[in-house]
Protein backbone atom coordinates (compact mmCIF):
# COMPACT_ATOMS: atom_id res chain seq x y z
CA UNK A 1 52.00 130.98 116.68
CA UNK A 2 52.37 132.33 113.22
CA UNK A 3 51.21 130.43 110.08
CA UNK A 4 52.98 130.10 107.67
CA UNK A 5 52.53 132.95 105.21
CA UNK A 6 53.10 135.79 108.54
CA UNK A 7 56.42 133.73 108.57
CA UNK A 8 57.51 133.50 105.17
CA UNK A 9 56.36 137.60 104.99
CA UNK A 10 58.63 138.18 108.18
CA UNK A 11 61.79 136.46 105.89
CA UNK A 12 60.68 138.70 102.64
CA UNK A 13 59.98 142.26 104.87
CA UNK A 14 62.75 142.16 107.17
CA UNK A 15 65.45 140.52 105.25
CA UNK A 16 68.93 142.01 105.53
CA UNK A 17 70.47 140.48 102.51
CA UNK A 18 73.66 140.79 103.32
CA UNK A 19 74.94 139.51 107.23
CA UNK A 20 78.00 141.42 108.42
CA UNK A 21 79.22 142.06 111.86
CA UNK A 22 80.69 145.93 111.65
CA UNK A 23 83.09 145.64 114.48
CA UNK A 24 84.53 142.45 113.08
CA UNK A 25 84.66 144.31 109.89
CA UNK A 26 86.16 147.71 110.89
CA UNK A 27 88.92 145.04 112.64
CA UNK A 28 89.47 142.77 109.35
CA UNK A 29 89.64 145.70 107.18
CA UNK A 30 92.77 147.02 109.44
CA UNK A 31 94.39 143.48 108.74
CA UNK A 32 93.68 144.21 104.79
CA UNK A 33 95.27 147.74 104.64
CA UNK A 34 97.96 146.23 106.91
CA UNK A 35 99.15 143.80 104.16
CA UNK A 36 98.45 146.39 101.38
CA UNK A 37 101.07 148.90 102.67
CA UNK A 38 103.81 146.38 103.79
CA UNK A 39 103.31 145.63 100.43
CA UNK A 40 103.59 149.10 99.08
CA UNK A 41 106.66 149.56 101.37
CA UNK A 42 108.11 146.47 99.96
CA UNK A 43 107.75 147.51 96.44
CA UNK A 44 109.54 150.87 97.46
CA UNK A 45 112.47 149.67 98.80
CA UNK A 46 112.64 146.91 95.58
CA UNK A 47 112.80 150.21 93.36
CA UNK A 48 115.19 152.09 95.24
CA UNK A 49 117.53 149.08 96.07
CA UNK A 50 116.46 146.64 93.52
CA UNK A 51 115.26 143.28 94.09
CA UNK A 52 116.86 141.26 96.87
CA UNK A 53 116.05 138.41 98.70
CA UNK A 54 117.22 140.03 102.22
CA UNK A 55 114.31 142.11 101.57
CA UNK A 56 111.87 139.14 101.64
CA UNK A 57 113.86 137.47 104.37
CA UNK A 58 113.44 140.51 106.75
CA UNK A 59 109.19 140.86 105.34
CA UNK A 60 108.62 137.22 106.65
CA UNK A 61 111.04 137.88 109.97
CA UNK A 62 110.05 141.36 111.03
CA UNK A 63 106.78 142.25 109.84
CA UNK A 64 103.96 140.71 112.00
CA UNK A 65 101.92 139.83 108.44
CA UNK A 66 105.03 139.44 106.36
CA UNK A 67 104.46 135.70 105.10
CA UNK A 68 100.48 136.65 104.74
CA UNK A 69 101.97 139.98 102.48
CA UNK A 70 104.06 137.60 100.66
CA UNK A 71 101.80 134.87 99.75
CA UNK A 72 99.00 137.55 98.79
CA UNK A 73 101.83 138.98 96.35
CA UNK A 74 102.57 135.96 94.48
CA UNK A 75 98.75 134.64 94.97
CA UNK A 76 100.38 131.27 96.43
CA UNK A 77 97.10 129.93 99.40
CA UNK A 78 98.04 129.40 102.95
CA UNK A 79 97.11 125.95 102.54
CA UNK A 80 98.89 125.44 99.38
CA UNK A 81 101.87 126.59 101.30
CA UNK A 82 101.38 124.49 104.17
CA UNK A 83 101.13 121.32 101.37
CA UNK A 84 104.18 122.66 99.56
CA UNK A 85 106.13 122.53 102.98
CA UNK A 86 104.99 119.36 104.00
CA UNK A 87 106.21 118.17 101.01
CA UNK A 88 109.37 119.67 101.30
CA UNK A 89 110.37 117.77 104.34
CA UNK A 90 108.79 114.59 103.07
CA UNK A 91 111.09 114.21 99.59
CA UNK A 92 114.80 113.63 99.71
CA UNK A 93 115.79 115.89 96.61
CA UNK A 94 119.89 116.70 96.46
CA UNK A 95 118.94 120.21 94.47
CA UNK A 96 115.68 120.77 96.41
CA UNK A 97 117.66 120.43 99.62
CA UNK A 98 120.29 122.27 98.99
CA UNK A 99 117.69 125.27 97.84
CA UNK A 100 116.25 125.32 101.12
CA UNK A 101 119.10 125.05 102.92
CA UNK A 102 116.92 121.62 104.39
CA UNK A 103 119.99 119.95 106.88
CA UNK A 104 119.81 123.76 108.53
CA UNK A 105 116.51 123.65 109.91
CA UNK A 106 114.94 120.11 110.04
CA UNK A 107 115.08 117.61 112.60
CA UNK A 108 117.17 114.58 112.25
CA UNK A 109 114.02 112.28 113.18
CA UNK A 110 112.26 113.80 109.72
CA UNK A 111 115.50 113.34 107.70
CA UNK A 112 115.65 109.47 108.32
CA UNK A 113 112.18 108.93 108.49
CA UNK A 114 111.64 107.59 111.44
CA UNK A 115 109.06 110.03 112.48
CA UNK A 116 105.46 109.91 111.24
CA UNK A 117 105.41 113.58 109.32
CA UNK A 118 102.32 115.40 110.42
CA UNK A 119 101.81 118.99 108.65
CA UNK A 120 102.58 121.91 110.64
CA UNK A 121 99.98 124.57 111.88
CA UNK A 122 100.34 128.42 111.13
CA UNK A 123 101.82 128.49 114.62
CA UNK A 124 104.64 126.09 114.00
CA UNK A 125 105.72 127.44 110.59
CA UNK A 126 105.82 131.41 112.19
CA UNK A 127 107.89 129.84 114.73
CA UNK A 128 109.85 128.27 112.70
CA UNK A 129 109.90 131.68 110.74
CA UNK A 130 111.34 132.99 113.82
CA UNK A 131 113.55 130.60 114.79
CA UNK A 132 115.57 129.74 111.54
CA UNK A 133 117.77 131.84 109.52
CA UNK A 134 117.83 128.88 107.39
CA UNK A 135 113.74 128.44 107.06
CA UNK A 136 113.32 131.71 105.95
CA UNK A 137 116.07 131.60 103.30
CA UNK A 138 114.75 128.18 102.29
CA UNK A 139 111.06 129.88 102.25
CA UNK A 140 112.13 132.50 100.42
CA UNK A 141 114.57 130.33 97.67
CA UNK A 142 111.56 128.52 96.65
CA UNK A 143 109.53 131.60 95.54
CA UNK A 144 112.69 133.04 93.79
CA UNK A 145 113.64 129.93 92.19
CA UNK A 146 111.29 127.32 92.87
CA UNK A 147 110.06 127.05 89.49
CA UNK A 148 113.13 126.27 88.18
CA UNK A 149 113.41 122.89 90.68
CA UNK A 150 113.03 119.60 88.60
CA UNK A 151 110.95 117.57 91.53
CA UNK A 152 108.74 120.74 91.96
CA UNK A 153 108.17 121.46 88.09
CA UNK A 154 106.83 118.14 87.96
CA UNK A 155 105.18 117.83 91.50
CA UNK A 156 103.27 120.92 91.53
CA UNK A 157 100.47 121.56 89.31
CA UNK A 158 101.11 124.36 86.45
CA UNK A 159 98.57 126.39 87.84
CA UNK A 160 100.07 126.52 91.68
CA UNK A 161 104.29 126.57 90.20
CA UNK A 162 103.31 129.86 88.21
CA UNK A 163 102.43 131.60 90.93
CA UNK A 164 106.04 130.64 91.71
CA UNK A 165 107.43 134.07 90.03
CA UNK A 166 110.43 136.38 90.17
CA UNK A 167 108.44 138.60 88.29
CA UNK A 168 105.58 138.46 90.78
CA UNK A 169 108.58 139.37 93.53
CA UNK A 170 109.36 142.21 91.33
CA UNK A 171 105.80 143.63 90.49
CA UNK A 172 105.70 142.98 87.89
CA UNK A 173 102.37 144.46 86.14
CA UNK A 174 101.84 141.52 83.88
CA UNK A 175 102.72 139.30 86.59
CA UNK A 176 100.28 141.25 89.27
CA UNK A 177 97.42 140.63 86.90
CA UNK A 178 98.50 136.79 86.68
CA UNK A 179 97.92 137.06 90.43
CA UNK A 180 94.62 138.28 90.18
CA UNK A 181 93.59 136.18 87.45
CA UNK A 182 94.70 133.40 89.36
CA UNK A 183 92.63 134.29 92.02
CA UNK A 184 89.54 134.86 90.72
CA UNK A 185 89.63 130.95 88.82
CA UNK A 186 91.42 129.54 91.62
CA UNK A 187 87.51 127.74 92.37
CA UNK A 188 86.50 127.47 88.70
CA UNK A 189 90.04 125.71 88.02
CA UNK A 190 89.93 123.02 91.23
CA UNK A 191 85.90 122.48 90.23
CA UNK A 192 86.23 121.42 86.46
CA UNK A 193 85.56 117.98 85.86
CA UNK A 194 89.06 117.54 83.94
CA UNK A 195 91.00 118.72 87.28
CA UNK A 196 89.38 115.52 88.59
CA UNK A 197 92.08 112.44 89.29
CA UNK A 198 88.43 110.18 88.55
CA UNK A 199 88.69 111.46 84.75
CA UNK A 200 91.86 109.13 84.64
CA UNK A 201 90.39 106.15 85.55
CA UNK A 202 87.62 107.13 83.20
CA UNK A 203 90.29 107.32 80.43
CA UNK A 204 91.61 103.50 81.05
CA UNK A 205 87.92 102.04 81.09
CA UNK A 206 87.55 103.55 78.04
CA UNK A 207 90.89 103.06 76.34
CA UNK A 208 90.22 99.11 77.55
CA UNK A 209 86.89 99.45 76.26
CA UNK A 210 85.53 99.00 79.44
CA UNK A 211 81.25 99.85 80.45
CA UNK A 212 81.05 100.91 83.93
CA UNK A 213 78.15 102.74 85.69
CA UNK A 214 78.28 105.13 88.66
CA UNK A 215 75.48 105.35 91.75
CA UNK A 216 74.02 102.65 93.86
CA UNK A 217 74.46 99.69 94.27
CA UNK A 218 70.68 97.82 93.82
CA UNK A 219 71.09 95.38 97.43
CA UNK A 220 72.58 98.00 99.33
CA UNK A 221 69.43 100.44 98.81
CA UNK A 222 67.47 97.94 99.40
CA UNK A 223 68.81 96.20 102.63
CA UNK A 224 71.02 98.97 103.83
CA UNK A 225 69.65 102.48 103.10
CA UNK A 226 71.08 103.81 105.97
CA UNK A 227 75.11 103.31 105.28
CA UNK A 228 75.03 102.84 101.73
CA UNK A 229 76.82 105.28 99.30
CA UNK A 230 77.37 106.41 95.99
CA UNK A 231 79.98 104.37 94.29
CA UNK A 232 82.48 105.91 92.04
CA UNK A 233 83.02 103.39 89.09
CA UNK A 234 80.70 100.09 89.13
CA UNK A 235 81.70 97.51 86.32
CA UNK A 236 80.21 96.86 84.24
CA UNK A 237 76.84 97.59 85.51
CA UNK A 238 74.37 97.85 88.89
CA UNK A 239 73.01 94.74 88.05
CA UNK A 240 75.81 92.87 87.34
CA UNK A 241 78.44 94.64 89.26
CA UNK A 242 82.14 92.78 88.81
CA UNK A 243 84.77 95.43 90.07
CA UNK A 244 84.09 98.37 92.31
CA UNK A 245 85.82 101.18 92.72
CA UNK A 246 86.10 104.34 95.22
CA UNK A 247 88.49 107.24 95.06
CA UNK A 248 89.68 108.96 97.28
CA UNK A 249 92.36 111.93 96.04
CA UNK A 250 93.12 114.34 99.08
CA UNK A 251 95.53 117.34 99.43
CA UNK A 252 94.30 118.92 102.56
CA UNK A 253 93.99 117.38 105.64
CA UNK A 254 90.94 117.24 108.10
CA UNK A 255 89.20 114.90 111.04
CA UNK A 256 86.75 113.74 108.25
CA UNK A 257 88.99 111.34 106.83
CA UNK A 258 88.67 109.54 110.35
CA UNK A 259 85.03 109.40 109.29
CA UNK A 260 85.93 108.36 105.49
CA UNK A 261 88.21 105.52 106.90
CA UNK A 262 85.35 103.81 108.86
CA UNK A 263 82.71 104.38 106.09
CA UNK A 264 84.84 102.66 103.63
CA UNK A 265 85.23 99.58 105.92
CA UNK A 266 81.76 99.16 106.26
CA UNK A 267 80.69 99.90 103.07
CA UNK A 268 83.32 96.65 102.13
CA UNK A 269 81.11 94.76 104.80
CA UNK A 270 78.31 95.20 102.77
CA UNK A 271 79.68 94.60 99.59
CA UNK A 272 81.24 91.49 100.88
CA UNK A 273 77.35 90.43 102.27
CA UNK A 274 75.30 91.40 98.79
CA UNK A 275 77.80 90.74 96.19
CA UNK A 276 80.27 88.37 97.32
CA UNK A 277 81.64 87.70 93.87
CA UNK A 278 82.24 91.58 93.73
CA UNK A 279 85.85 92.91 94.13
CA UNK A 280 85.81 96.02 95.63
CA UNK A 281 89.25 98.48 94.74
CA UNK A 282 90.28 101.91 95.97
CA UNK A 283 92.48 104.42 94.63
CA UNK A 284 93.92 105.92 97.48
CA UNK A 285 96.47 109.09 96.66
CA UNK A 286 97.46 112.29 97.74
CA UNK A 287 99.25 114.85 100.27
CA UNK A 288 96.59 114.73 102.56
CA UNK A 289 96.39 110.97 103.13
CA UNK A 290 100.38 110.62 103.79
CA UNK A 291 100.19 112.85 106.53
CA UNK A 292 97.19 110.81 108.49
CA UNK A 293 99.09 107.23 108.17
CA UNK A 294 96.23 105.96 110.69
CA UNK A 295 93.55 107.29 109.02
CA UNK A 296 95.49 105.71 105.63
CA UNK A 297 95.86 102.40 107.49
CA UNK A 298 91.98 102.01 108.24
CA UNK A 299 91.17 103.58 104.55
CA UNK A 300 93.34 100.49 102.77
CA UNK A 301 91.95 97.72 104.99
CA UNK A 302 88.79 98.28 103.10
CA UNK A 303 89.69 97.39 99.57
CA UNK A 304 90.86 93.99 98.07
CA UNK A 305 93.89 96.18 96.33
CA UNK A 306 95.05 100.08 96.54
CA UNK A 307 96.32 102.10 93.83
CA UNK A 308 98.01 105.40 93.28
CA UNK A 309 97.72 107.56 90.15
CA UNK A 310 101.70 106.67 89.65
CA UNK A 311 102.29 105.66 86.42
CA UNK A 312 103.22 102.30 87.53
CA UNK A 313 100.04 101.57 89.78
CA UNK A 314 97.65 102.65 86.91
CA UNK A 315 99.41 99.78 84.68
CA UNK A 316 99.59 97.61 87.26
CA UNK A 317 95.49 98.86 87.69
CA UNK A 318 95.15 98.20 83.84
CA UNK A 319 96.59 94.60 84.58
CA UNK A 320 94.65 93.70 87.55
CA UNK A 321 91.12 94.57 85.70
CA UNK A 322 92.40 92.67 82.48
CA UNK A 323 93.49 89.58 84.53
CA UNK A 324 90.22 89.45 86.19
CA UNK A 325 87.93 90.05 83.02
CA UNK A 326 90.35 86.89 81.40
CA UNK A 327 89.80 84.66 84.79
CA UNK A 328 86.27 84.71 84.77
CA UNK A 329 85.89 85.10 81.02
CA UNK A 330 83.64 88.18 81.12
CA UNK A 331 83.39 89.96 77.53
């Protein structure tokens, strides 16, 4: 057996640095230069014809990577997309509708909800692609005009309805390097503490004037290492705790939140056990939890009270933690 230092010399001497697999490469790099010259057709035909939405109509219907060319043009994620349509057949929206041409192509289950809306694969929404006349002018509408959509402008963030661009369509060269921008700070831009939904509560316990801690919870390291977890506001204090609170703000969807769901229920066993007088609140909002409603019915059962960050559920949040403060005449 080697000690330690033959290993550690074995990583440092034979390290590769970089791990690629060269026929997996050599393949992916075909898909690449696939998208780059549908694109390069696309913006040929736009300056000899001009700029027409039967041309991105036929990219998404004929070409094989059409929707991937597409979405790399305007910069707009698969998953963002996938998010954007979910919530396109979740919202009842007269002009939205009427954009995407929505009575054309979706069932009459989804319209009346009746159904419980799950978000479509890749699979579902090429099908679809290939399907409906109507989906692909709908798909296409929203890059074309998407932006100008009340519900949207004020749904989307301003960093996701900017990639929604007629001038991107049209490249653009101020509107290409957008796209690239975009791309680049697409991590640094979801990872700053101020993207956070968190930094809101933060903002009412401090508008209230409001001390809260965050960490763990004294008892629960103590009796229950093993299942405890971090909290996400603790007022006012560790050692005097009063309200908890855990957020949980989800666009995407994934089997974790199974996981999450059963956590949180235990974690209220435990807070019910160690600090009875304790009540224990979740802010529960987001795409990615209306889409699991089972996962979202086992994720509520946990907390005393749910909010959303709707205007009206942070006042009513603001009321709740000011009617408990005045009931048990905590200063």
């Amino acid at each position: 057996m080697k000690n330690t230092q033959d290993k550690f010399d074995t990583v440092i001497t034979k390290n590769t640095f970089y791990f690629y697999n060269r026929e997996f490469e050599e393949t992916y790099e075909g898909y690449v230069n696939s998208i780059k010259e549908t694109l390069l057709v696309l913006k040929n035909h736009i300056q000899n014809t001009g700029l027409k939405k039967e041309l991105f109509e036929d990219l998404i219907h004929r070409k094989e990577n059409g929707l991937r060319a597409l979405l790399a043009l305007t910069g707009f994620s698969n998953e963002s997309l996938k998010r954007l349509i979910t919530f396109i057949r979740i919202v009842d929206d007269s002009e939205l509708n009427a954009l995407i041409y929505k009575e054309k192509w979706i069932r009459e289950a989804e319209i009346s909800g009746s159904e419980n809306i799950k978000e479509w694969s890749d699979n579902k929404i090429q099908k679809k692609i290939q399907e409906s006349e109507f989906f692909r002018k709908g798909l296409v509408n929203i890059f074309f005009e998407g932006s100008t959509i009340p519900i949207l402008s004020n749904a989307l963030p301003l960093f996701e309805l900017k990639k929604l661009s007629i001038s991107k369509l049209n490249f653009e060269i101020d509107a290409l390097i957008d796209t690239l921008i975009r791309y680049k700070e697409k991590g640094s831009y979801s990872g700053k503490k101020e993207n956070n939904p968190e930094v809101v509560i933060e903002n009412i316990l401090d508008e209230m004037d409001i001390e809260f801690e965050k960490g763990d919870l004294g008892e629960l390291i103590e009796n229950a290492p093993a299942t405890k977890r971090t909290m996400d506001f603790i007022i006012p204090d560790k050692r005097n705790p009063r309200i908890i609170i855990e957020c949980s703000y989800l666009v995407t969807t994934s089997s974790g939140q199974g996981d999450k769901s059963k956590t949180e229920i235990s974690i209220d066993s435990l807070i019910k056990e160690h600090y009875p007088e304790a009540h224990f609140l979740g802010f529960v909002d987001g795409i990615g939890w209306y889409v699991r409603k089972n996962d979202l019915k086992r994720m509520v059962a946990a907390y005393e009270d749910v909010f959303t960050f709707h205007q009206e559920e942070l006042k009513r949040f603001k009321d709740l933690v000011k009617g408990i403060f005045d009931a048990e005449g905590y200063k």
